[in-house]
PDB file of N, CA and C in Angstrom:
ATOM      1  N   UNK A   1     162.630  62.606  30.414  1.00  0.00           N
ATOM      2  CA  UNK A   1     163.864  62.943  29.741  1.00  0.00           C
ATOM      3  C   UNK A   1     163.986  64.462  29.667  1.00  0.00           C
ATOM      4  N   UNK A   2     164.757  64.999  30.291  1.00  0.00           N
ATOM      5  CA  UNK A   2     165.137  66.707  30.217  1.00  0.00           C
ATOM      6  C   UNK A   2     165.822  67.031  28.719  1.00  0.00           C
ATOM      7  N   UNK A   3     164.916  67.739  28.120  1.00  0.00           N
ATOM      8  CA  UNK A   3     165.497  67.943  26.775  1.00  0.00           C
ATOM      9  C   UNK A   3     165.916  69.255  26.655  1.00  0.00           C
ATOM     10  N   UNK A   4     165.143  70.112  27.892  1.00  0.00           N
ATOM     11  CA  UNK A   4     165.477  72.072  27.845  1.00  0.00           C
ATOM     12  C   UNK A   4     166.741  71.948  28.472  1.00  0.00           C
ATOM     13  N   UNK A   5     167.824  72.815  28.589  1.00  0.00           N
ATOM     14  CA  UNK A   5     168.734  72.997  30.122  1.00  0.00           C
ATOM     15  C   UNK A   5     168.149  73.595  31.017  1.00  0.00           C
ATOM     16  N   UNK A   6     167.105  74.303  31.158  1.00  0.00           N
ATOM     17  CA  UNK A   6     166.385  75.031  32.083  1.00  0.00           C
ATOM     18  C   UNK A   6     166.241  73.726  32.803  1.00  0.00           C
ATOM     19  N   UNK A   7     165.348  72.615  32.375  1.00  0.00           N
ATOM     20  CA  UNK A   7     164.738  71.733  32.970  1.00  0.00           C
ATOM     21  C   UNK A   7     165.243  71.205  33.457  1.00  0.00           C
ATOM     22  N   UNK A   8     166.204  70.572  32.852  1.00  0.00           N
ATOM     23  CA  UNK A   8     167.759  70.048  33.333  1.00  0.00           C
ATOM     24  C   UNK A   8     168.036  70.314  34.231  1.00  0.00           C
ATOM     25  N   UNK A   9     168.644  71.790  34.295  1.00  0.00           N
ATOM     26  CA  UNK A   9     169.138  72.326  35.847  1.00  0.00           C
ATOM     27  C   UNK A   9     168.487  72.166  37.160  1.00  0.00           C
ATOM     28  N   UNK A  10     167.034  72.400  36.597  1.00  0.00           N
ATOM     29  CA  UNK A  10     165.954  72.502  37.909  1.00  0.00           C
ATOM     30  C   UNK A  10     166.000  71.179  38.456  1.00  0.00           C
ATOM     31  N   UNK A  11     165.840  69.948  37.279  1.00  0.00           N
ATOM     32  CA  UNK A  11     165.743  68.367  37.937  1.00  0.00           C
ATOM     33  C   UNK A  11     166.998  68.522  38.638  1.00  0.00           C
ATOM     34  N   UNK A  12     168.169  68.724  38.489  1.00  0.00           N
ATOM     35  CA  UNK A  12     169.157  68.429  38.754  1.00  0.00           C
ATOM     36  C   UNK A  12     169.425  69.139  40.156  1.00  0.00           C
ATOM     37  N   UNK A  13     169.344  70.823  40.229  1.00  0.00           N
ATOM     38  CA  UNK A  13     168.815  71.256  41.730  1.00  0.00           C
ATOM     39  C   UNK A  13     167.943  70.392  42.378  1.00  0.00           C
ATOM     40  N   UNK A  14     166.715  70.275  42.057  1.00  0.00           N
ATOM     41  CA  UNK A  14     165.989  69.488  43.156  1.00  0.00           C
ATOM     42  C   UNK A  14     166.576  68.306  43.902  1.00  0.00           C
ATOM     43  N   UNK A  15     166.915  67.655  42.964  1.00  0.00           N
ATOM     44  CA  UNK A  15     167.993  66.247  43.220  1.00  0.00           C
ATOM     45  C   UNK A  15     168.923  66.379  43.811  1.00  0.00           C
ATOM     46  N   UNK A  16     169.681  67.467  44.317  1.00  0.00           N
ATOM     47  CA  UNK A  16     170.772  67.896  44.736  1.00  0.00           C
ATOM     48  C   UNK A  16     171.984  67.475  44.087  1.00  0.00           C
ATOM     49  N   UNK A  17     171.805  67.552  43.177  1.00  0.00           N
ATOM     50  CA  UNK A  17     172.804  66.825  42.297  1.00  0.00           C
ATOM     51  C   UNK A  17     173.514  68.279  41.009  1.00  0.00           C
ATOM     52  N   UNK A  18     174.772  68.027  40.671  1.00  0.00           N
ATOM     53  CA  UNK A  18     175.813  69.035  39.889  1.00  0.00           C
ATOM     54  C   UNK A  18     176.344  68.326  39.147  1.00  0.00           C
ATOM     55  N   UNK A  19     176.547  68.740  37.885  1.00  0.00           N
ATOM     56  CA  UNK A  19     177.584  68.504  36.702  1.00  0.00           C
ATOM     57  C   UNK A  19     178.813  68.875  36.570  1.00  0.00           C
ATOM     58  N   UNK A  20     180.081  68.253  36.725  1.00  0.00           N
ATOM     59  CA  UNK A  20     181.573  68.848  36.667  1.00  0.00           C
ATOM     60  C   UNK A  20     181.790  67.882  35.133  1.00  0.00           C
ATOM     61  N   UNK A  21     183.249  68.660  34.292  1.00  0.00           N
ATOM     62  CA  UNK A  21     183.674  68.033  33.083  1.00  0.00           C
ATOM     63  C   UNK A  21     185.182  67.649  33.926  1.00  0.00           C
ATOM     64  N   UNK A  22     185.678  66.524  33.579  1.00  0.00           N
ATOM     65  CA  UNK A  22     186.636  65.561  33.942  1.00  0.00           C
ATOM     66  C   UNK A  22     186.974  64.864  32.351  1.00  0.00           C
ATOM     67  N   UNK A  23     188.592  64.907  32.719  1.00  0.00           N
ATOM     68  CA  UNK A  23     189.289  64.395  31.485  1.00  0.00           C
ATOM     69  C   UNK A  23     189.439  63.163  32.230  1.00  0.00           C
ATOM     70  N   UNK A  24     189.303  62.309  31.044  1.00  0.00           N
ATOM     71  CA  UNK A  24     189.543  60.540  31.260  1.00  0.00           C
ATOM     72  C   UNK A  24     191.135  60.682  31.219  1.00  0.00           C
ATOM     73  N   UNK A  25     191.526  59.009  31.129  1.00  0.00           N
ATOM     74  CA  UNK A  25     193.007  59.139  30.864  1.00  0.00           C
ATOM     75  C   UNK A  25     193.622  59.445  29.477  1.00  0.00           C
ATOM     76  N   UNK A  26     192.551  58.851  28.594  1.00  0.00           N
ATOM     77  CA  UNK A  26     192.743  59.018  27.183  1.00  0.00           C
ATOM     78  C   UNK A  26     192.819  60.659  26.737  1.00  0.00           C
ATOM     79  N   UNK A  27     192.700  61.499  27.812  1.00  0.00           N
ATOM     80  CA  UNK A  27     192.464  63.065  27.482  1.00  0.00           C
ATOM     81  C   UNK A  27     191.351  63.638  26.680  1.00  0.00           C
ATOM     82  N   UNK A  28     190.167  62.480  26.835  1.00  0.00           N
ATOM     83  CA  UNK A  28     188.956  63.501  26.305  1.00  0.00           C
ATOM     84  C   UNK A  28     188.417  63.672  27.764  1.00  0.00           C
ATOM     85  N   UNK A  29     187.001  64.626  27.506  1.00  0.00           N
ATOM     86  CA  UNK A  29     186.177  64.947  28.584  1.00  0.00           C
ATOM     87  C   UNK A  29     185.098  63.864  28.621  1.00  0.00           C
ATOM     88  N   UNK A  30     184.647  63.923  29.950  1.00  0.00           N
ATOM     89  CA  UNK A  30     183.222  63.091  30.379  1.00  0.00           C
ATOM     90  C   UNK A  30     182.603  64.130  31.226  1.00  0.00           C
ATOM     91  N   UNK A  31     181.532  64.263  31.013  1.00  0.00           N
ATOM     92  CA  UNK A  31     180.572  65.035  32.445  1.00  0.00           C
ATOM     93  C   UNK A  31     180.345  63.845  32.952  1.00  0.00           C
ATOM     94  N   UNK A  32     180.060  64.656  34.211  1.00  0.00           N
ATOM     95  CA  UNK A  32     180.139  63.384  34.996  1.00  0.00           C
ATOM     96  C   UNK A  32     178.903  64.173  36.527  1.00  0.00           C
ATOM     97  N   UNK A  33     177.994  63.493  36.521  1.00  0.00           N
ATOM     98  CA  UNK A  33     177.035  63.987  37.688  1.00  0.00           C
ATOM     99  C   UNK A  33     177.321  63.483  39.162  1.00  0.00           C
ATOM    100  N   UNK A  34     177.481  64.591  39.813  1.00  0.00           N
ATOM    101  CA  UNK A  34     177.911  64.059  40.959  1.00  0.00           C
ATOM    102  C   UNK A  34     176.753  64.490  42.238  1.00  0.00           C
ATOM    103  N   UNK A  35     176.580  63.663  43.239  1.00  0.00           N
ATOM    104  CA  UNK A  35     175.950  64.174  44.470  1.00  0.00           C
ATOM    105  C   UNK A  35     176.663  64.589  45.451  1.00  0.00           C
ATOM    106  N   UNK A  36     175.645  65.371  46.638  1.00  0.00           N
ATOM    107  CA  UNK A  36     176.537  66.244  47.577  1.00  0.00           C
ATOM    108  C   UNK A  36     177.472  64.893  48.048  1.00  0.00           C
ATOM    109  N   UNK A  37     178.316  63.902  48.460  1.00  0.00           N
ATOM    110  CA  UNK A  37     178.800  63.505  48.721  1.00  0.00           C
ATOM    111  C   UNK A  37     180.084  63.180  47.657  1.00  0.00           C
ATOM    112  N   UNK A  38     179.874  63.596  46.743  1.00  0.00           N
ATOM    113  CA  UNK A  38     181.067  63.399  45.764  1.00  0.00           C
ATOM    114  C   UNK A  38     181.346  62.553  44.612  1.00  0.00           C
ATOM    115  N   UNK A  39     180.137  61.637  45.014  1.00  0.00           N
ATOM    116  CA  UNK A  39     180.074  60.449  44.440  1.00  0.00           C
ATOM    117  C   UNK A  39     179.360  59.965  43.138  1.00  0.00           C
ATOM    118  N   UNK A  40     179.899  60.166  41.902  1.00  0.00           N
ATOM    119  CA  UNK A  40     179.717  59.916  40.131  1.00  0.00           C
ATOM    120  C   UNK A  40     178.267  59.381  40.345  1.00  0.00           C
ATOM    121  N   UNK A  41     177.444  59.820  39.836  1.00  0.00           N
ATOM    122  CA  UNK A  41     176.036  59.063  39.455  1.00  0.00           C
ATOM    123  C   UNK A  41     175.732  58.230  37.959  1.00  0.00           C
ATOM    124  N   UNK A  42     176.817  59.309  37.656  1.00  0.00           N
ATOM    125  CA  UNK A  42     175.772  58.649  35.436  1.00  0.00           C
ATOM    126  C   UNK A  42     177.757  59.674  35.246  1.00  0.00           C
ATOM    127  N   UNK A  43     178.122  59.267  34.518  1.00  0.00           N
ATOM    128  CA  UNK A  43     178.887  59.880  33.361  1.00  0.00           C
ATOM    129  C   UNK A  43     178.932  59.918  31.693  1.00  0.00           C
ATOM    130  N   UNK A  44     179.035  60.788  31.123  1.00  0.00           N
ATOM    131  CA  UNK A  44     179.104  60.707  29.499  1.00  0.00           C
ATOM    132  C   UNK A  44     179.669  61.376  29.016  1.00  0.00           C
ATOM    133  N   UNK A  45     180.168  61.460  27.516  1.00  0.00           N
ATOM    134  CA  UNK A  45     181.271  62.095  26.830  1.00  0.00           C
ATOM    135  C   UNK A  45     180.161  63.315  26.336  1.00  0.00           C
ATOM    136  N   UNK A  46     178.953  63.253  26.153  1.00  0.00           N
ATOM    137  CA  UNK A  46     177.337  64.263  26.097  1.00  0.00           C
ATOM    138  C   UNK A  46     176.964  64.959  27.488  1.00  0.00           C
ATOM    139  N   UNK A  47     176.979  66.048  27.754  1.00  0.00           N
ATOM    140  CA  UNK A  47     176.151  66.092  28.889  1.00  0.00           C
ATOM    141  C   UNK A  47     174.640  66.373  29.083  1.00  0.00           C
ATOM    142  N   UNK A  48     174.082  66.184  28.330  1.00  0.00           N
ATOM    143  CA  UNK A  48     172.619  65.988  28.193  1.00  0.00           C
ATOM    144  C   UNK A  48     172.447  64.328  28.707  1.00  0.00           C
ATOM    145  N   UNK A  49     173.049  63.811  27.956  1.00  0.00           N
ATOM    146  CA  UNK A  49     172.861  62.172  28.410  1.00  0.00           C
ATOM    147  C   UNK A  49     173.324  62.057  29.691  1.00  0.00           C
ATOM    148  N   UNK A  50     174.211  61.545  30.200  1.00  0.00           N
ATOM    149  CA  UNK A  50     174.915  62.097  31.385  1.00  0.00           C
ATOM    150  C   UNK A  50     174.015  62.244  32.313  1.00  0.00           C
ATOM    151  N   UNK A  51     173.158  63.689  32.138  1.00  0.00           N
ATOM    152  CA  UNK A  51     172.138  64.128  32.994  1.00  0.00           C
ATOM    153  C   UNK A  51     170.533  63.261  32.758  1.00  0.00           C
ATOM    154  N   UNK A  52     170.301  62.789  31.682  1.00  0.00           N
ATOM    155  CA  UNK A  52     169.724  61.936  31.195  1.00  0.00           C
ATOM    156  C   UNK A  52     169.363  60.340  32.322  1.00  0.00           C
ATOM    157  N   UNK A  53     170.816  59.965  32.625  1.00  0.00           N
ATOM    158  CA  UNK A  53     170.939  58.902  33.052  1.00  0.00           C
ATOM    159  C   UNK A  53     171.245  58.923  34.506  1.00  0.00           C
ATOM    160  N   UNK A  54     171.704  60.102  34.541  1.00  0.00           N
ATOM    161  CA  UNK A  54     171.437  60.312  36.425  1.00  0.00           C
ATOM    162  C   UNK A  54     170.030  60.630  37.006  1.00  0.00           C
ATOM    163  N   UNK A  55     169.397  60.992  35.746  1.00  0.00           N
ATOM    164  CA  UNK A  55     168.020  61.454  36.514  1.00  0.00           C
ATOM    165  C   UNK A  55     166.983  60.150  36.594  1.00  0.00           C
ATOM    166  N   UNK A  56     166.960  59.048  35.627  1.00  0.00           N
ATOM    167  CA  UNK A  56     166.558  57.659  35.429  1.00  0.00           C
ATOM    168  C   UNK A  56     167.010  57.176  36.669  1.00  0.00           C
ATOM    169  N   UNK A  57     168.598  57.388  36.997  1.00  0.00           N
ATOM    170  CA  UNK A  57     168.637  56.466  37.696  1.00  0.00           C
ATOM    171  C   UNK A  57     168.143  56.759  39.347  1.00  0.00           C
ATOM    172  N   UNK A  58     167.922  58.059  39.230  1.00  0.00           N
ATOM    173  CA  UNK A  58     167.036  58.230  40.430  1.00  0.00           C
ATOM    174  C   UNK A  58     165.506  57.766  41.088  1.00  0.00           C
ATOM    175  N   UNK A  59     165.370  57.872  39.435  1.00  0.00           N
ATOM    176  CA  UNK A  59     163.824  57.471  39.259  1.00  0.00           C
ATOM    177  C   UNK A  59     163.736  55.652  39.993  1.00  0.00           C
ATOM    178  N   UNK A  60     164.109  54.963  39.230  1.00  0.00           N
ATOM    179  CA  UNK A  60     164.715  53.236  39.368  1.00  0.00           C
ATOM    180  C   UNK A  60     164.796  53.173  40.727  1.00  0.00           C
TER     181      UNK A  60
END
């Protein structure tokens, strides 16, 4: 579980993987982790979790 953002970032570089914020329709935000192909991995209204759950789900 990445609890620093340092750490965060680095799992998330290695992984090749980036965080963008995206408004739902309801007009709040979600981060939302995406890979080089574009494609949503984990999203959350947190971006700790978010990154949390993209990095699990790499693991899996």
């Amino acid at each position: 579980m990445a609890t620093n953002t340092k750490d965060s970032e680095y799992e998330l570089s290695m992984n090749r993987l980036r965080v963008v914020r995206k408004f739902n329709l309801c007009g709040f935000h979600e981060w939302h982790v995406l890979n080089n192909a574009n494609q949503t991995i984990a999203k959350n209204t947190v971006q700790r979790f978010a990154v949390d759950l993209a990095l699990k789900t790499l693991q899996a």
